[in-house]
Protein backbone atom coordinates (compact mmCIF):
# COMPACT_ATOMS: atom_id res chain seq x y z
CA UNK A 1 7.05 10.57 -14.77
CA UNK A 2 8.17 10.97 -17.68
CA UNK A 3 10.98 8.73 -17.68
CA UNK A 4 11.34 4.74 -17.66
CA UNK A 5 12.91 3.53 -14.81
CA UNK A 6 15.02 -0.09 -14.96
CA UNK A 7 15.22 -1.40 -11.80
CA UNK A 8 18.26 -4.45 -10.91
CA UNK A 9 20.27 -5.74 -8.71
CA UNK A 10 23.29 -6.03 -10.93
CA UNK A 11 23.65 -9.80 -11.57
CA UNK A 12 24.35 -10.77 -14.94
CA UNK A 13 20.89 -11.07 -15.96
CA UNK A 14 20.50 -7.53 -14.95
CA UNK A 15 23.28 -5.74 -16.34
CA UNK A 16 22.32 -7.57 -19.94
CA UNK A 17 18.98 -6.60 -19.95
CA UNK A 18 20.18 -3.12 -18.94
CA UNK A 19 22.00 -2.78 -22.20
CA UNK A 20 19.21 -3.84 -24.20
CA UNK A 21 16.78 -1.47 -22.52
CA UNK A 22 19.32 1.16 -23.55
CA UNK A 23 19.94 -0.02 -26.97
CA UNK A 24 16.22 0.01 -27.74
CA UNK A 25 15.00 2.94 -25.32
CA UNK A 26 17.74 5.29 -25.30
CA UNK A 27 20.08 6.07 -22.01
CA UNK A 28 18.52 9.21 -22.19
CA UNK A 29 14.70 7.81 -21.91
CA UNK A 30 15.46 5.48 -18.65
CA UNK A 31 16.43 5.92 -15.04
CA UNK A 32 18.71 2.84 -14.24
CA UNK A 33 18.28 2.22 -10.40
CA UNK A 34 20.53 -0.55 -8.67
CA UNK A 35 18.51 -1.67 -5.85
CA UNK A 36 21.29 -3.72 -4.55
CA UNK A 37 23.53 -0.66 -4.01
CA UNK A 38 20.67 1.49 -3.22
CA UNK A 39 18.19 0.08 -0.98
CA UNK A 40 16.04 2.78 -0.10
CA UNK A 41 14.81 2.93 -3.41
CA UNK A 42 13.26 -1.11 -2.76
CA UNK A 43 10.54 0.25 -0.77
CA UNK A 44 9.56 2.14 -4.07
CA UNK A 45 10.05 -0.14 -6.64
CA UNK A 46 7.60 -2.48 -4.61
CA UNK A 47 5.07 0.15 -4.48
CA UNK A 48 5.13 0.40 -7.96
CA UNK A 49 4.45 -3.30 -7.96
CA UNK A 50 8.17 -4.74 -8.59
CA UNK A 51 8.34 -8.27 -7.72
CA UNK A 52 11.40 -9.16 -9.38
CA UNK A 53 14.36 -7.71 -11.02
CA UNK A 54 15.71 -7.04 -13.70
CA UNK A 55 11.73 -4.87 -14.43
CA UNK A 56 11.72 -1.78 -16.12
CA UNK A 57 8.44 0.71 -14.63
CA UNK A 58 6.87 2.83 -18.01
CA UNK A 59 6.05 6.17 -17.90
CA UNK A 60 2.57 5.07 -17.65
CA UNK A 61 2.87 2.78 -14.30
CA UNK A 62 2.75 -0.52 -15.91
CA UNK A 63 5.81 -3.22 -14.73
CA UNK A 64 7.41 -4.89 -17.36
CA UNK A 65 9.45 -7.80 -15.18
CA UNK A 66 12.18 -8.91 -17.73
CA UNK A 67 14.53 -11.89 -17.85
CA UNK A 68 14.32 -13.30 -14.10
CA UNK A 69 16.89 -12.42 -12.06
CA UNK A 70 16.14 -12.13 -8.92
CA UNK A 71 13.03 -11.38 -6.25
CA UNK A 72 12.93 -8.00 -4.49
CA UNK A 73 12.42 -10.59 -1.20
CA UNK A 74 15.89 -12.57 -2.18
CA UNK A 75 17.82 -8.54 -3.02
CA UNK A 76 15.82 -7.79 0.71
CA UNK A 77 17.94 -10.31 2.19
């Protein structure tokens, strides 16, 4: 991976730590994934160890988990 990817479920909190990922990353340096929209990719960001969004996974595996948003069980429904 070489890649961050920015996991959220596009709640407020989400889509303005999205921007600041981007200011300070680089749209080209992140994947932005919106779980709520595309739920197959929950399974994944819990196996990367996502317990809440917004979370941004590093190239390196570790799980930042950013403002609080949200919990993957509450996106789960």
């Amino acid at each position: 991976m070489t890649k961050s990817i920015f996991y959220h479920a596009g709640c407020p909190v989400c889509i303005s730590a999205e921007h600041d990922i981007i200011n300070l990353i680089g749209a080209d340096n992140v994947e932005l994934v919106h779980i709520g929209e595309d739920r197959k990719r929950i399974a994944e960001a819990e196996l990367a160890g996502v317990k809440s969004v917004p979370a941004l996974l590093t190239p390196n595996k570790n799980v930042l988990h950013l403002n609080f948003g949200a919990s993957i069980a509450d996106v789960k429904g």
